[in-house]
Protein backbone atom coordinates (compact mmCIF):
# COMPACT_ATOMS: atom_id res chain seq x y z
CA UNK A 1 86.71 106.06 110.01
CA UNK A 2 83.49 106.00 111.69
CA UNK A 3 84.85 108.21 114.80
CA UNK A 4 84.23 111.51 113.90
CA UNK A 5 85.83 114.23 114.25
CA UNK A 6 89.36 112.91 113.65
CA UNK A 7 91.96 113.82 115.56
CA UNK A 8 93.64 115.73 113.36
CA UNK A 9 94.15 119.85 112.14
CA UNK A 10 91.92 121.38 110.51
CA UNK A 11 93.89 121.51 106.64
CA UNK A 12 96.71 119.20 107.88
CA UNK A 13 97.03 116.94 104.62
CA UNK A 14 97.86 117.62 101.10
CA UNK A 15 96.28 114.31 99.91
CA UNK A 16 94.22 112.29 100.99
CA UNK A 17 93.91 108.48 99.85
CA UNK A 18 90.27 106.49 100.35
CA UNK A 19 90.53 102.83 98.62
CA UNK A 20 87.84 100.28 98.07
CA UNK A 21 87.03 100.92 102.07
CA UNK A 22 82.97 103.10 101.77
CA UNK A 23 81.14 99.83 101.62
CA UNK A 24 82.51 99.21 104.88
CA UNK A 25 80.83 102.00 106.52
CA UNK A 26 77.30 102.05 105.57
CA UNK A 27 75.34 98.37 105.73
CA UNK A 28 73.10 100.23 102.86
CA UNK A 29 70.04 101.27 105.16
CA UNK A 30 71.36 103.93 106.56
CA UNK A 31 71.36 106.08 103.55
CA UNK A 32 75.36 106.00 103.46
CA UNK A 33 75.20 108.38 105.97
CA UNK A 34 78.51 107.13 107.36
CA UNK A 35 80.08 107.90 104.29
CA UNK A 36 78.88 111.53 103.30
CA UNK A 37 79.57 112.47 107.36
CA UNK A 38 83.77 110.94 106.68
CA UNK A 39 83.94 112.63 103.16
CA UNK A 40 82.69 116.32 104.99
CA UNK A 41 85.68 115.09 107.52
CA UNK A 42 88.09 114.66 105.28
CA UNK A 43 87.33 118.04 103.40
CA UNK A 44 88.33 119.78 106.78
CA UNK A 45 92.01 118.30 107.07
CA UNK A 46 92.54 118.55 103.74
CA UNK A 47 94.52 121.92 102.87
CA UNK A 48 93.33 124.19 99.97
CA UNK A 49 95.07 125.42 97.43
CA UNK A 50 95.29 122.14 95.58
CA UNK A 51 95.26 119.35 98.43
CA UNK A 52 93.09 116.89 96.87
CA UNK A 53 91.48 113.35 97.77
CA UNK A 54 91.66 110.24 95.61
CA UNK A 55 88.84 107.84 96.16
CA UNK A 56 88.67 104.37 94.64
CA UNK A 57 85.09 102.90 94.84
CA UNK A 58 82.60 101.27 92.99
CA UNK A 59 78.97 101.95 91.46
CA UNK A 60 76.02 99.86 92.83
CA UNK A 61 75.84 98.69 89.23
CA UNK A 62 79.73 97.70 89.12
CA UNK A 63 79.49 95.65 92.13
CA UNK A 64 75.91 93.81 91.95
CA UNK A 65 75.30 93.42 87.47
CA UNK A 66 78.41 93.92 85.44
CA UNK A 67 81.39 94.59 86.87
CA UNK A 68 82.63 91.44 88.43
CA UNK A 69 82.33 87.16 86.85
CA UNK A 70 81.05 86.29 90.07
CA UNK A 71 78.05 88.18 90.67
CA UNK A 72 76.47 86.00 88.19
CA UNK A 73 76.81 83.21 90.65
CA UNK A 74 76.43 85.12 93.94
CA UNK A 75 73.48 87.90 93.27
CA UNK A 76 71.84 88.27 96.26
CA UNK A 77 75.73 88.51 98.10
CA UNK A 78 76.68 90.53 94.89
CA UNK A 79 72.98 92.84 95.44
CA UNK A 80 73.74 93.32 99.29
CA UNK A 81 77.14 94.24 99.00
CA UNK A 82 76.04 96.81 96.24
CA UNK A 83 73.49 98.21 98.05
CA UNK A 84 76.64 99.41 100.89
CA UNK A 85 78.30 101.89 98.20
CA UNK A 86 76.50 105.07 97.74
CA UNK A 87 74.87 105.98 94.64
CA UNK A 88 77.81 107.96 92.90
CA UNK A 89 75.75 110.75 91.46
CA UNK A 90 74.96 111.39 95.34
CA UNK A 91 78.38 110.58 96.45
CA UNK A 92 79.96 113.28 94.14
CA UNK A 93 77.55 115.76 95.10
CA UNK A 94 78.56 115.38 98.27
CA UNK A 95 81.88 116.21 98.09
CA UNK A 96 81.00 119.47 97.11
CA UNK A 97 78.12 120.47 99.04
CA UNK A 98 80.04 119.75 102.35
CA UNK A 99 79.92 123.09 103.95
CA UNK A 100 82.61 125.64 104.50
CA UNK A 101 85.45 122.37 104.09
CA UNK A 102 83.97 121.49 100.45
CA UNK A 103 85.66 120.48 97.33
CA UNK A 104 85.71 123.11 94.49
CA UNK A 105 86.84 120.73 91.62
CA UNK A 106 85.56 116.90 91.61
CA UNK A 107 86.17 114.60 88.67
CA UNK A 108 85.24 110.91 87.94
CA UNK A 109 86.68 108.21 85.91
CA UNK A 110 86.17 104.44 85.20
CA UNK A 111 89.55 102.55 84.54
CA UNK A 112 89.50 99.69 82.23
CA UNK A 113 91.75 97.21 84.01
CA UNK A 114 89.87 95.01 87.14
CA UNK A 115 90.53 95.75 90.74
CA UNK A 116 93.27 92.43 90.93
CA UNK A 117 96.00 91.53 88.86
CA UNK A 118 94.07 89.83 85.15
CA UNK A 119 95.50 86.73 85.51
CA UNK A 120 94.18 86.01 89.16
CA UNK A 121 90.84 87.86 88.61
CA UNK A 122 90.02 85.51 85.46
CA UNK A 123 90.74 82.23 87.62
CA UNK A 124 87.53 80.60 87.60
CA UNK A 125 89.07 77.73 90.00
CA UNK A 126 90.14 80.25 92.10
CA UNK A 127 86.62 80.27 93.30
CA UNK A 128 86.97 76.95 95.02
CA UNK A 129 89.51 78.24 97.03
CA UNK A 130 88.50 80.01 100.24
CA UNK A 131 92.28 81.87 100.08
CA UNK A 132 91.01 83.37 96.62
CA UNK A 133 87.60 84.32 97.77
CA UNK A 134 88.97 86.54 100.49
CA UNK A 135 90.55 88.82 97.56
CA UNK A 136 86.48 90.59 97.52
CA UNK A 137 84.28 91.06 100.40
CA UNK A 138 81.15 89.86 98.46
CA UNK A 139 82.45 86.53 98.77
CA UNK A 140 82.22 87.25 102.44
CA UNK A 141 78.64 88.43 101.97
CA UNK A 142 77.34 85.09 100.89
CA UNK A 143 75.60 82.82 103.33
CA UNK A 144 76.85 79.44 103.02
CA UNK A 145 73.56 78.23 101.01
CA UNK A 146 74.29 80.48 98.32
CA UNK A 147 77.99 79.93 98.79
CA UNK A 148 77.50 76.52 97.95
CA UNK A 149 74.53 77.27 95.23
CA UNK A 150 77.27 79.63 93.18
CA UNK A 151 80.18 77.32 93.32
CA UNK A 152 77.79 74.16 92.10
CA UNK A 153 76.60 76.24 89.62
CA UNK A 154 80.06 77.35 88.31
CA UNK A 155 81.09 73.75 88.10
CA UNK A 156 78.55 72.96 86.27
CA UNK A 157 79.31 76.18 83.89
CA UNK A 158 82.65 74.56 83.62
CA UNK A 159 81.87 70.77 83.13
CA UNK A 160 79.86 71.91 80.57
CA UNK A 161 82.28 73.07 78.47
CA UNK A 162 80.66 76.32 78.40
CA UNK A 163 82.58 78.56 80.74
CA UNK A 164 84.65 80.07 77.71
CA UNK A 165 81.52 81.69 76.77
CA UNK A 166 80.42 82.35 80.24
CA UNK A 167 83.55 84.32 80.97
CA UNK A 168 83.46 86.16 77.38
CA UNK A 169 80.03 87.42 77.86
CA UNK A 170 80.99 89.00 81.48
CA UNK A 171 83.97 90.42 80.34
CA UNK A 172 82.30 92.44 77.65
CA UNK A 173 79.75 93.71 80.58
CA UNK A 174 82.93 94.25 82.72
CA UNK A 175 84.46 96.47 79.94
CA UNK A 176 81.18 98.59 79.60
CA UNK A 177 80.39 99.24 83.30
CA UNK A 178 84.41 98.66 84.77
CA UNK A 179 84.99 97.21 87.99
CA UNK A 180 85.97 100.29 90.34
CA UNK A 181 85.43 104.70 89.92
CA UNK A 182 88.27 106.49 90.71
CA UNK A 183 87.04 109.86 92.49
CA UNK A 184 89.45 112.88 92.79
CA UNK A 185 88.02 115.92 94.84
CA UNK A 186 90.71 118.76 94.49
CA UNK A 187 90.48 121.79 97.30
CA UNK A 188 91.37 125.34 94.84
């Protein structure tokens, strides 16, 4: 995605799907440039007249402070992952300042429902398991010190006897921020 141009014509596809892949692109000091330079790309093969792009993503804020348990327990993963997504008032302006391949029409909305299936999302002892971890990259983002600082620190939330109340107080910040923005971009 980083290869640009792609190889393809110039208004070749009538949609266009982008999912949970921007923070891949940038490493967040390179001003996302990565990303603005593939969403200009994709506004050239898609066709007008109502092709359109669907973008799943996330806000800095969803990723690093509300929208997901663990970034309680893994901040500075949860802060440097965050840091990778651009900021979406930027992002959407992008899309439709992109020159002559620009969207006319972009609209934004924050679903309600997490990224994974509820049941496997709210598995707190699915932390301890490496298999579960790979299911977001800011697990992937933690050194092992805080790695091993988050999980001791979630077992101690939970031999408490307090990780009801943990998990009820990050919910309600997961239903005011959400977990992902879905981005549409329509070409008129």
């Amino acid at each position: 995605l980083k290869a640009l141009p792609m190889p393809l014509a110039t208004a070749s596809f009538d949609v266009v799907i982008v999912t949970q892949v921007l923070h891949h692109l940038s490493d967040g000091t390179d001003d996302h440039a990565p990303v603005y330079a593939l969403m200009a790309e994709l506004g050239r093969v898609i066709t007008p007249g109502g092709g359109f792009l669907w973008c799943q993503t996330q806000t800095q804020a969803q990723h690093a402070d509300d929208g997901f348990w663990w970034s309680a327990i893994t901040p500075r993963a949860s802060r440097q992952l965050a840091d990778r997504f651009p900021p979406m008032d930027r992002f959407l302006a992008s899309l439709t300042s992109c020159g002559e391949h620009k969207f006319d029409k972009v609209e934004s909305h924050v679903p309600k429902d997490p990224l994974m299936r509820i049941d496997m999302y709210l598995d707190v002892e699915g932390a301890f398991r490496e298999e579960w971890r790979n299911c977001d990259s800011n697990w992937a983002m933690c050194t092992a010190e805080e790695l091993t600082e988050g999980l001791s620190k979630l077992r101690g939330i939970i031999d408490a006897g307090e990780i009801e109340a943990f998990m009820a107080e990050r919910e309600k910040a997961r239903a005011r921020t959400g977990q992902t923005t879905t981005v549409v971009a329509t070409k008129v």
